[in-house]
PDB file of N, CA and C in Angstrom:
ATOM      1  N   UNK A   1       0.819  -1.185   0.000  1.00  0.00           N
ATOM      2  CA  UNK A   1       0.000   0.000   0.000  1.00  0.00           C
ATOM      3  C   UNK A   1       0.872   1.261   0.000  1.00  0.00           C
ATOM      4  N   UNK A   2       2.125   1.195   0.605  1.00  0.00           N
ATOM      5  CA  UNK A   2       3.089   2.528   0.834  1.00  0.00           C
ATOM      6  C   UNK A   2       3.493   2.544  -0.818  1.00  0.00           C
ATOM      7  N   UNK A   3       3.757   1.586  -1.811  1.00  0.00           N
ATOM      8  CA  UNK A   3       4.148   1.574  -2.838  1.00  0.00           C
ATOM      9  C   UNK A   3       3.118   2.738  -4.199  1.00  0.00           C
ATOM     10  N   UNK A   4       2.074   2.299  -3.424  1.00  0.00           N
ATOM     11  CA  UNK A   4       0.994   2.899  -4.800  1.00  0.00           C
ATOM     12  C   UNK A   4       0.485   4.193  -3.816  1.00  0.00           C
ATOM     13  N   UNK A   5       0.472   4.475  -2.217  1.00  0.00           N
ATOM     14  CA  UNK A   5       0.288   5.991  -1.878  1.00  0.00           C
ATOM     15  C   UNK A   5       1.356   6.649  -2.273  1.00  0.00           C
ATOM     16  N   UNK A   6       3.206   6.099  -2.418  1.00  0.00           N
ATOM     17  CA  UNK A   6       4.412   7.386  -3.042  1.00  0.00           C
ATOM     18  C   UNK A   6       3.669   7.359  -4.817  1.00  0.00           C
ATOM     19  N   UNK A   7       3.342   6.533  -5.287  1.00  0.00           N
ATOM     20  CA  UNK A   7       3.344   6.261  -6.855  1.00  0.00           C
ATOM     21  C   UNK A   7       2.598   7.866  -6.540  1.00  0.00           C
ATOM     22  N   UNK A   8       1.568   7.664  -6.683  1.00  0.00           N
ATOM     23  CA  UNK A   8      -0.131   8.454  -6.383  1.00  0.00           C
ATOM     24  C   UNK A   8       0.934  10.190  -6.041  1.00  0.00           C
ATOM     25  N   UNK A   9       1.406  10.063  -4.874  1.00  0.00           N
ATOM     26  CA  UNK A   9       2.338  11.475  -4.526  1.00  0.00           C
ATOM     27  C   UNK A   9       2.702  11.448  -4.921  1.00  0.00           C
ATOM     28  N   UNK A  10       3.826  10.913  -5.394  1.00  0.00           N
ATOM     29  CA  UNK A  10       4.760  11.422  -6.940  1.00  0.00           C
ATOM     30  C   UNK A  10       4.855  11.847  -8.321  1.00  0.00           C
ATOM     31  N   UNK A  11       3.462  11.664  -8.808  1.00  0.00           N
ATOM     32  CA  UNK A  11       3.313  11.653 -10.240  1.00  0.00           C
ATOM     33  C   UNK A  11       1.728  13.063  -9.991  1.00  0.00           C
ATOM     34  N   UNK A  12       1.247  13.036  -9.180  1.00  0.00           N
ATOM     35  CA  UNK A  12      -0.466  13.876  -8.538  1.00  0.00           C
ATOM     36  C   UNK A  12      -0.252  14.908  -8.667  1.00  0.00           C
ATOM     37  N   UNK A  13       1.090  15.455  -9.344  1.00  0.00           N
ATOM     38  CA  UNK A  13       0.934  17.089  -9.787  1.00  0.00           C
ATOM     39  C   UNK A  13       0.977  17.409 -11.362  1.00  0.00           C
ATOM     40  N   UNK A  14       0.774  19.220 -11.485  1.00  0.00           N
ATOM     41  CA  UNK A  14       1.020  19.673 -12.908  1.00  0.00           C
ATOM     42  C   UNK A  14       2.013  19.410 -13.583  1.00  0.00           C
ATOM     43  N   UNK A  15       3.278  19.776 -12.554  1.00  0.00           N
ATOM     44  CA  UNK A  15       4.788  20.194 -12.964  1.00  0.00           C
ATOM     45  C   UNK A  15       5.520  18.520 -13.164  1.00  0.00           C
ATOM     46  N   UNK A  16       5.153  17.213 -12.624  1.00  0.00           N
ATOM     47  CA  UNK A  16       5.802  16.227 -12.636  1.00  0.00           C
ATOM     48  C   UNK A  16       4.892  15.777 -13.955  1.00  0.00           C
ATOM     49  N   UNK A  17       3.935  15.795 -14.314  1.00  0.00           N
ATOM     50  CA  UNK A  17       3.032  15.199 -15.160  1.00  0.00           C
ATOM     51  C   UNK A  17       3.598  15.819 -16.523  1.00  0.00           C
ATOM     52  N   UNK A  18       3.734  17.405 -16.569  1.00  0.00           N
ATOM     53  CA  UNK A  18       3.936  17.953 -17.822  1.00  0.00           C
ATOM     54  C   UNK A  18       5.286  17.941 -18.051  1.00  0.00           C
ATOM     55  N   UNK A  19       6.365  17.173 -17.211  1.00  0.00           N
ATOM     56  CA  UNK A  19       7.485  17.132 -17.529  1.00  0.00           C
ATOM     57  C   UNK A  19       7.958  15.689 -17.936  1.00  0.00           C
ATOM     58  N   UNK A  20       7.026  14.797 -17.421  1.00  0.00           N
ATOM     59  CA  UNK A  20       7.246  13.245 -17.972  1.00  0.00           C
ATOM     60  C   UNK A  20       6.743  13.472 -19.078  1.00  0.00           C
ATOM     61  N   UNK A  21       5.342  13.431 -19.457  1.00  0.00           N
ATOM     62  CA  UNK A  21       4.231  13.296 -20.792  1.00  0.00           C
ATOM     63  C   UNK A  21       4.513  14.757 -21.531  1.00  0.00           C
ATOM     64  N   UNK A  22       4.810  15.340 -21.365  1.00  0.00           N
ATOM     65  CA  UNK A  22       5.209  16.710 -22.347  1.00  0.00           C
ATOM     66  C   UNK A  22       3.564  17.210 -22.673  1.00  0.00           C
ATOM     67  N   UNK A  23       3.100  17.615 -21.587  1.00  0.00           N
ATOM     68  CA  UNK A  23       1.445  17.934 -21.536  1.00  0.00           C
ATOM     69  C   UNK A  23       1.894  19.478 -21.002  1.00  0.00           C
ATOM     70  N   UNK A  24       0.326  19.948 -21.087  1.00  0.00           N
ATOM     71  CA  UNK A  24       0.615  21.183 -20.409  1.00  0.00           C
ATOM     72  C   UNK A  24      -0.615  21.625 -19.549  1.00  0.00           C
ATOM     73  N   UNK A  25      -0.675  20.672 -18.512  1.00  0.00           N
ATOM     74  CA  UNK A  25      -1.623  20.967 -17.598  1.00  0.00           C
ATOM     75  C   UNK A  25      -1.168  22.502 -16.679  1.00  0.00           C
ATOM     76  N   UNK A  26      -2.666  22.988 -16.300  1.00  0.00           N
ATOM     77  CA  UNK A  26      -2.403  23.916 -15.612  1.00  0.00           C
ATOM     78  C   UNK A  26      -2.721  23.473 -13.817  1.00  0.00           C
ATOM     79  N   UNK A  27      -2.609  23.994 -13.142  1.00  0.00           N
ATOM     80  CA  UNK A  27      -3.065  24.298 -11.740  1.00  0.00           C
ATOM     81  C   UNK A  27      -4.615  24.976 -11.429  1.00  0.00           C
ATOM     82  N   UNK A  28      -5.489  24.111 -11.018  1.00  0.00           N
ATOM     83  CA  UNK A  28      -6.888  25.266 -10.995  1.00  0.00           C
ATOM     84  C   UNK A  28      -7.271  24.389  -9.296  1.00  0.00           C
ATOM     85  N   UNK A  29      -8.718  25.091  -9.400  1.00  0.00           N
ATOM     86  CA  UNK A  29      -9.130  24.712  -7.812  1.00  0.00           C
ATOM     87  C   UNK A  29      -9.567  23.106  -7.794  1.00  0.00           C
ATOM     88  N   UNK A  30      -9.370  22.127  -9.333  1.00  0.00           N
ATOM     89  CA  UNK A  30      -9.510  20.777  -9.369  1.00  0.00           C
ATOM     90  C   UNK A  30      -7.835  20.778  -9.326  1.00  0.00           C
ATOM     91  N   UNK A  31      -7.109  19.834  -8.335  1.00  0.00           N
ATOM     92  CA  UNK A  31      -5.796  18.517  -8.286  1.00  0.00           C
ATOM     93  C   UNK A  31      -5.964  17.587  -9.198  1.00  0.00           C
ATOM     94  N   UNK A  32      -5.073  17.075  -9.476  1.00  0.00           N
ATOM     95  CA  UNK A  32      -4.665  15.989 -10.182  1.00  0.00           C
ATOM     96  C   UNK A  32      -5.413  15.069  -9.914  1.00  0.00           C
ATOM     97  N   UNK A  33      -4.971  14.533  -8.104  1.00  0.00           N
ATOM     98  CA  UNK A  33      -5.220  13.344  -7.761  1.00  0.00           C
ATOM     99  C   UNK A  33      -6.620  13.139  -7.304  1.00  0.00           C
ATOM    100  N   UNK A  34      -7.589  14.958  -7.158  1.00  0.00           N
ATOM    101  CA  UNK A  34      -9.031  14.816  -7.349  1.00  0.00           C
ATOM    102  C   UNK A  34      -9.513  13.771  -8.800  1.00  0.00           C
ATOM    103  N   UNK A  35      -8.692  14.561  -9.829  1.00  0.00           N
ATOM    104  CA  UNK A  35      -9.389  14.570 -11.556  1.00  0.00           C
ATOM    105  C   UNK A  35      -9.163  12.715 -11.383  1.00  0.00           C
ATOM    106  N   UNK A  36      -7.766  12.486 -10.690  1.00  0.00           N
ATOM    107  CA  UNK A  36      -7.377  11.079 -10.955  1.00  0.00           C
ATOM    108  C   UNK A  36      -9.053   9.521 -10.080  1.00  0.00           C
ATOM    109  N   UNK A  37      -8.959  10.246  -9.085  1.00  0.00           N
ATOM    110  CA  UNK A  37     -10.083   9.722  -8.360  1.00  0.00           C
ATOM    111  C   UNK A  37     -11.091   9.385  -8.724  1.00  0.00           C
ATOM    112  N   UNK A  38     -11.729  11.014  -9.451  1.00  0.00           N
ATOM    113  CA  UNK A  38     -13.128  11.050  -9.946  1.00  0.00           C
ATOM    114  C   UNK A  38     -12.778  10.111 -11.186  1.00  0.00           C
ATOM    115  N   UNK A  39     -12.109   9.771 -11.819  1.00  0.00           N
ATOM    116  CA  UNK A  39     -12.169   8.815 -13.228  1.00  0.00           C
ATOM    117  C   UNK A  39     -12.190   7.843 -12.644  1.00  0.00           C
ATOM    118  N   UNK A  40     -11.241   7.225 -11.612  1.00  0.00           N
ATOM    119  CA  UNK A  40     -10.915   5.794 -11.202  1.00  0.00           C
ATOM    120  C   UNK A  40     -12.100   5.255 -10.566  1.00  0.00           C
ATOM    121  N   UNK A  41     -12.909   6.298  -9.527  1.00  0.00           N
ATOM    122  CA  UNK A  41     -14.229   5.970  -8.446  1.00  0.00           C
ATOM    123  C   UNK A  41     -15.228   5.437  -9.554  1.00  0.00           C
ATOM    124  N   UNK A  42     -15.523   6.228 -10.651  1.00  0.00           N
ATOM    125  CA  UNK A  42     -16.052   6.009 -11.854  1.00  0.00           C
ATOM    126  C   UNK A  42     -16.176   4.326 -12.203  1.00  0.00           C
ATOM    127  N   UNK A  43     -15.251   3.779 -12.258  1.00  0.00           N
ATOM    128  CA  UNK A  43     -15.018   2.483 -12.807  1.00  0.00           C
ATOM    129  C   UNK A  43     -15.914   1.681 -11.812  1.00  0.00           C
ATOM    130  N   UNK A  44     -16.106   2.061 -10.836  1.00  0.00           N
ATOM    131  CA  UNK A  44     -16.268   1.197  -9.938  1.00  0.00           C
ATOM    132  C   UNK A  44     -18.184   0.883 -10.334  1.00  0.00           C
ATOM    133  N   UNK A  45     -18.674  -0.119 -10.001  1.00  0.00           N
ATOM    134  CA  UNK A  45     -19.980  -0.813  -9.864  1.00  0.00           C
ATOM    135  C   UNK A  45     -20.842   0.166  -9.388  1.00  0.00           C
ATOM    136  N   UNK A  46     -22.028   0.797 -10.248  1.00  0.00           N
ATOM    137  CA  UNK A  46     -23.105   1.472  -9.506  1.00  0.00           C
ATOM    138  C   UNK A  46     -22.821   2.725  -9.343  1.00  0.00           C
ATOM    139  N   UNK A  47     -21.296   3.233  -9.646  1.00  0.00           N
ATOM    140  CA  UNK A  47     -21.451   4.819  -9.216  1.00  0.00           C
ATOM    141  C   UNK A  47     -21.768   5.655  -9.972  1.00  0.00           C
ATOM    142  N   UNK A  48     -21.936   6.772  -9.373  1.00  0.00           N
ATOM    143  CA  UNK A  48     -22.654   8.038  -9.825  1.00  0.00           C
ATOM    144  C   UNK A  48     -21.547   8.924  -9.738  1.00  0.00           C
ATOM    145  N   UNK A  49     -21.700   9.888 -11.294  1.00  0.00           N
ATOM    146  CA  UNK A  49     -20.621  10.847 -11.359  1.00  0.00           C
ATOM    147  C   UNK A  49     -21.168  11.823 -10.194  1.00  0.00           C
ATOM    148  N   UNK A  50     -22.226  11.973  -9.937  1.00  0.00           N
ATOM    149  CA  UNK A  50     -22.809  13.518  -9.206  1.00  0.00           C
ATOM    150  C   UNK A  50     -22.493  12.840  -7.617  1.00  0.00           C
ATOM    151  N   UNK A  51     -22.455  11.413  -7.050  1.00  0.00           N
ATOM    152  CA  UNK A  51     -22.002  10.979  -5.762  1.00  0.00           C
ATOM    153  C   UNK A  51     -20.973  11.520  -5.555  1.00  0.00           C
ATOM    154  N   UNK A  52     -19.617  11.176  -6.404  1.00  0.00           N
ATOM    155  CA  UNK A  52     -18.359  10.799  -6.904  1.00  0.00           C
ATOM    156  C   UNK A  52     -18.175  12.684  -6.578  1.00  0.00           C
ATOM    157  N   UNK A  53     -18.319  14.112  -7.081  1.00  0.00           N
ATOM    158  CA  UNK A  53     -18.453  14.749  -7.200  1.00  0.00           C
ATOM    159  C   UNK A  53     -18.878  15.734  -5.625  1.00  0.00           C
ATOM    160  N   UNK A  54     -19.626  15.150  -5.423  1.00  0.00           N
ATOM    161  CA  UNK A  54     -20.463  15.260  -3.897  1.00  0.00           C
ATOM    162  C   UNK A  54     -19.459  15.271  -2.971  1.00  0.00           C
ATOM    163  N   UNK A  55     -19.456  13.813  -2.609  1.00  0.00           N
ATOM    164  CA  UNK A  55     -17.942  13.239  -1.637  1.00  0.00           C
ATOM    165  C   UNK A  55     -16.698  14.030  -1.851  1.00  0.00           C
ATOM    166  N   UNK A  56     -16.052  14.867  -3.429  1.00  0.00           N
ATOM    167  CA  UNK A  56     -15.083  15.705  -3.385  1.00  0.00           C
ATOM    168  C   UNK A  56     -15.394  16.766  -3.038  1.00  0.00           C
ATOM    169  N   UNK A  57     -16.367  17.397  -2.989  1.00  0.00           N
ATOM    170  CA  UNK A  57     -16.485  18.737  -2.565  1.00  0.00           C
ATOM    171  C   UNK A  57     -16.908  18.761  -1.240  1.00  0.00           C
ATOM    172  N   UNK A  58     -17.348  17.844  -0.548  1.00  0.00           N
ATOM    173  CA  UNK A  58     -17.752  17.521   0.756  1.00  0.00           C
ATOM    174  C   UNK A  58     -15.833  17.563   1.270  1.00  0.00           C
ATOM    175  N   UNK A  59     -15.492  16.635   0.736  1.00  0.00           N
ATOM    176  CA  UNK A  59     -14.090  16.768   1.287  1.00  0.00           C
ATOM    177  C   UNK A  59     -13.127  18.005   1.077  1.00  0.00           C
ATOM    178  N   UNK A  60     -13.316  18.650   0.152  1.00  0.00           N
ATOM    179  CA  UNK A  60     -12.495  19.264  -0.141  1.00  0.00           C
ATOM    180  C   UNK A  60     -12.977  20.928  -0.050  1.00  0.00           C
ATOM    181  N   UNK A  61     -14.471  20.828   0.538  1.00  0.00           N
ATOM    182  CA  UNK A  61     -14.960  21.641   0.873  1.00  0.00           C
ATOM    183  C   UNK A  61     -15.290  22.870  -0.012  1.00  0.00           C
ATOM    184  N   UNK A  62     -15.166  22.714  -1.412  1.00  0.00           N
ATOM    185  CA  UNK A  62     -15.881  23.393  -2.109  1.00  0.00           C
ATOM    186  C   UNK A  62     -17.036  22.855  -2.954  1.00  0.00           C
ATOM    187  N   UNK A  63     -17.281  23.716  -4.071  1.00  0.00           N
ATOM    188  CA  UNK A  63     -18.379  23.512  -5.017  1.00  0.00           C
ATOM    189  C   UNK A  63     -18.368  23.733  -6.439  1.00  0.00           C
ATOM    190  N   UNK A  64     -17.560  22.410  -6.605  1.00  0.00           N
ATOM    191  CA  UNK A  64     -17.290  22.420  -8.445  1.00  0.00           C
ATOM    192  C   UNK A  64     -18.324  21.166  -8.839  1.00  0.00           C
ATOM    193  N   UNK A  65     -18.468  21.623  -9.835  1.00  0.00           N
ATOM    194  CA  UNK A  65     -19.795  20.949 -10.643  1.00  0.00           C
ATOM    195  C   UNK A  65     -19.060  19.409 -11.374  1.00  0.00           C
ATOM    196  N   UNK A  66     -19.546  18.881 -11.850  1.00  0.00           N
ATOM    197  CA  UNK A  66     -19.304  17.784 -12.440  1.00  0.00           C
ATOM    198  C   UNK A  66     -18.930  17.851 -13.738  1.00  0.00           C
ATOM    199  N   UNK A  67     -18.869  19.187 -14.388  1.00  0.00           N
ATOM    200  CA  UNK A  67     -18.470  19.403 -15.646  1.00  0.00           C
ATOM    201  C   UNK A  67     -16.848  19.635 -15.778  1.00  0.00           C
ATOM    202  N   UNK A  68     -16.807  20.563 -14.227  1.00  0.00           N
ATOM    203  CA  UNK A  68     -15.421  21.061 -14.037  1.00  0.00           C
ATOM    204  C   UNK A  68     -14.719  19.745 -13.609  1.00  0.00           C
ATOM    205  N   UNK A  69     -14.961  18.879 -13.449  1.00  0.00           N
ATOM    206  CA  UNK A  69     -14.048  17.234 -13.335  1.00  0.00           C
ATOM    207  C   UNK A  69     -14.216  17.087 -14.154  1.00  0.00           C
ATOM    208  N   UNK A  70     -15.369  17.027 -15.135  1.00  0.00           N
ATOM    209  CA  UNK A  70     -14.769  16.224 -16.642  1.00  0.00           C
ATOM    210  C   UNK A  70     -14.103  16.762 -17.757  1.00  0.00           C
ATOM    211  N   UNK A  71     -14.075  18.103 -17.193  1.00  0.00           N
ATOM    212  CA  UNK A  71     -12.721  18.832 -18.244  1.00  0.00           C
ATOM    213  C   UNK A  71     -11.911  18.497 -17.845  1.00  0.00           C
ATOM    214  N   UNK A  72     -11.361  18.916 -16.210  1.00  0.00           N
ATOM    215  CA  UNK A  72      -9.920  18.395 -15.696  1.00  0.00           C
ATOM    216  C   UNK A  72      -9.389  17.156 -16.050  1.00  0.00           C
ATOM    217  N   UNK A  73     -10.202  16.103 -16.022  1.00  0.00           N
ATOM    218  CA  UNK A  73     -10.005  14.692 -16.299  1.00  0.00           C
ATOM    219  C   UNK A  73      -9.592  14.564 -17.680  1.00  0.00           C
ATOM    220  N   UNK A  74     -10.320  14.758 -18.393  1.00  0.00           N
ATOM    221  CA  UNK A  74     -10.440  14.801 -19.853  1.00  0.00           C
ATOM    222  C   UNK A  74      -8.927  15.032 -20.101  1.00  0.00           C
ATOM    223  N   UNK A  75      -7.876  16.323 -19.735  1.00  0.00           N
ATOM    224  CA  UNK A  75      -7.334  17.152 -19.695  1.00  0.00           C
ATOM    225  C   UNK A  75      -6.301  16.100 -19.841  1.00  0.00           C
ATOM    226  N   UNK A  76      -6.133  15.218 -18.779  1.00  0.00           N
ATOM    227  CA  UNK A  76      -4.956  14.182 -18.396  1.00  0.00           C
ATOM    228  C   UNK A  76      -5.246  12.787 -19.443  1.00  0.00           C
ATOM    229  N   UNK A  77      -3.861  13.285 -19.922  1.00  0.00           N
ATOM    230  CA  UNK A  77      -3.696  11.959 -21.030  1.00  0.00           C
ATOM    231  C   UNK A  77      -3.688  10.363 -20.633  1.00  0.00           C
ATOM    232  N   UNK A  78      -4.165   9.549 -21.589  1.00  0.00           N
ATOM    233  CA  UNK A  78      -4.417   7.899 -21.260  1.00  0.00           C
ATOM    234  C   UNK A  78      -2.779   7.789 -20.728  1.00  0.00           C
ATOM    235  N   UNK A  79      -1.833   8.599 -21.492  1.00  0.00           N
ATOM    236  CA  UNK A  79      -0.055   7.960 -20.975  1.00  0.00           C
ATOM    237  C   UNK A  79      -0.257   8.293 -19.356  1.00  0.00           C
ATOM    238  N   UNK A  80      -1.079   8.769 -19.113  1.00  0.00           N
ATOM    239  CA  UNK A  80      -0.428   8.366 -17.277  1.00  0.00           C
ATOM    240  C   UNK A  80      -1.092   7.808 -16.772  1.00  0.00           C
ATOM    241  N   UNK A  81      -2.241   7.601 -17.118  1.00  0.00           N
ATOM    242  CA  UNK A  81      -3.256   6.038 -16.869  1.00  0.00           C
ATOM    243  C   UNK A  81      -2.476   4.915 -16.635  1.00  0.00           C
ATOM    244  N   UNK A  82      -1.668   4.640 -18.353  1.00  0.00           N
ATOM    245  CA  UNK A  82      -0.694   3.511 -18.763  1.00  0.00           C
ATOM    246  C   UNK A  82       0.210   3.635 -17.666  1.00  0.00           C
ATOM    247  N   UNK A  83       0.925   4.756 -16.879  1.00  0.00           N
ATOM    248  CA  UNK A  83       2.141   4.831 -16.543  1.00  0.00           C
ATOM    249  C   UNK A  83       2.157   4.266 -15.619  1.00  0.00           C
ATOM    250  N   UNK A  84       0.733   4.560 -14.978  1.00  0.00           N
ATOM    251  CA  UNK A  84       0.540   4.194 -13.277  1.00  0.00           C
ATOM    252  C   UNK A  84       0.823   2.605 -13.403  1.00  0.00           C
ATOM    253  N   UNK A  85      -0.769   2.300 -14.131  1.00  0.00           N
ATOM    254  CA  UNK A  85      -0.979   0.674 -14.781  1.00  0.00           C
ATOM    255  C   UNK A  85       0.429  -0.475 -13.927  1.00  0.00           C
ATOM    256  N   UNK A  86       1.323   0.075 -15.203  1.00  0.00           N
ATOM    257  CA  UNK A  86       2.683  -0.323 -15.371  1.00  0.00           C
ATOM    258  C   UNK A  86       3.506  -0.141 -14.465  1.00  0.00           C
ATOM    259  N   UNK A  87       2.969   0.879 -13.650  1.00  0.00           N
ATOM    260  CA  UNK A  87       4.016   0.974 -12.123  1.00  0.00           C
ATOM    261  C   UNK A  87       3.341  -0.067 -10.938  1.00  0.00           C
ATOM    262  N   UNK A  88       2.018  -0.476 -11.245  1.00  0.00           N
ATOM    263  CA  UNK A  88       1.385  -0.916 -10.513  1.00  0.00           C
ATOM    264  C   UNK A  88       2.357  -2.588 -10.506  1.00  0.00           C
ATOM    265  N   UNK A  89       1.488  -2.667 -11.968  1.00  0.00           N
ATOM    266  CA  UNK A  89       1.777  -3.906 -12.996  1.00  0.00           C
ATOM    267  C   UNK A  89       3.113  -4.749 -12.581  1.00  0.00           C
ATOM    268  N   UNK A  90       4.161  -4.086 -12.452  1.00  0.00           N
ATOM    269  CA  UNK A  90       5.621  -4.232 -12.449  1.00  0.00           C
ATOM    270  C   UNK A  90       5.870  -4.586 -10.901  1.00  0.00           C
ATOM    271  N   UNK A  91       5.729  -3.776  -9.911  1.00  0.00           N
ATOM    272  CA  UNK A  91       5.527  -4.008  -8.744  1.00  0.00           C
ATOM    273  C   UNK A  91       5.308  -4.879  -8.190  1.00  0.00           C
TER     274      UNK A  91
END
């Protein structure tokens, strides 16, 4: 579990992401490892983007809509999907 919480911290920003993948994410009031969540929670059986959405702003104590995750998300390329995958994968 310590293996995939450093993976998760290590790679969960703008500046490490747009310097591996040559992207050019910006910094806004959605994180990485929010945008990363809301896609991954997604996968899961039965959920709801507007739950999924709920629970982050409950946590994180604001009020972004479900559109503003699916741009952010959108935003982040399948290569760090793969990257994680493969860090997982390898492990």
């Amino acid at each position: 579990m310590e293996y995939i919480t450093n993976l998760f911290n290590n790679i969960c920003n703008e500046e490490t992401i747009n310097e591996l993948f040559g992207t050019k994410l910006r910094k806004s009031k959605i994180n990485i490892s929010d945008a990363l969540f809301y896609r991954l929670s997604y996968s899961e059986i039965n959920s709801k983007k507007d739950d999924i959405v709920s629970s982050l702003n409950c946590k994180n104590k604001t009020n972004i809509s479900r559109k503003g995750y699916n741009k952010k998300e959108s935003n982040i390329p399948v290569s760090i999907y793969e990257y994680i995958a493969n860090n997982l994968y390898n492990h």
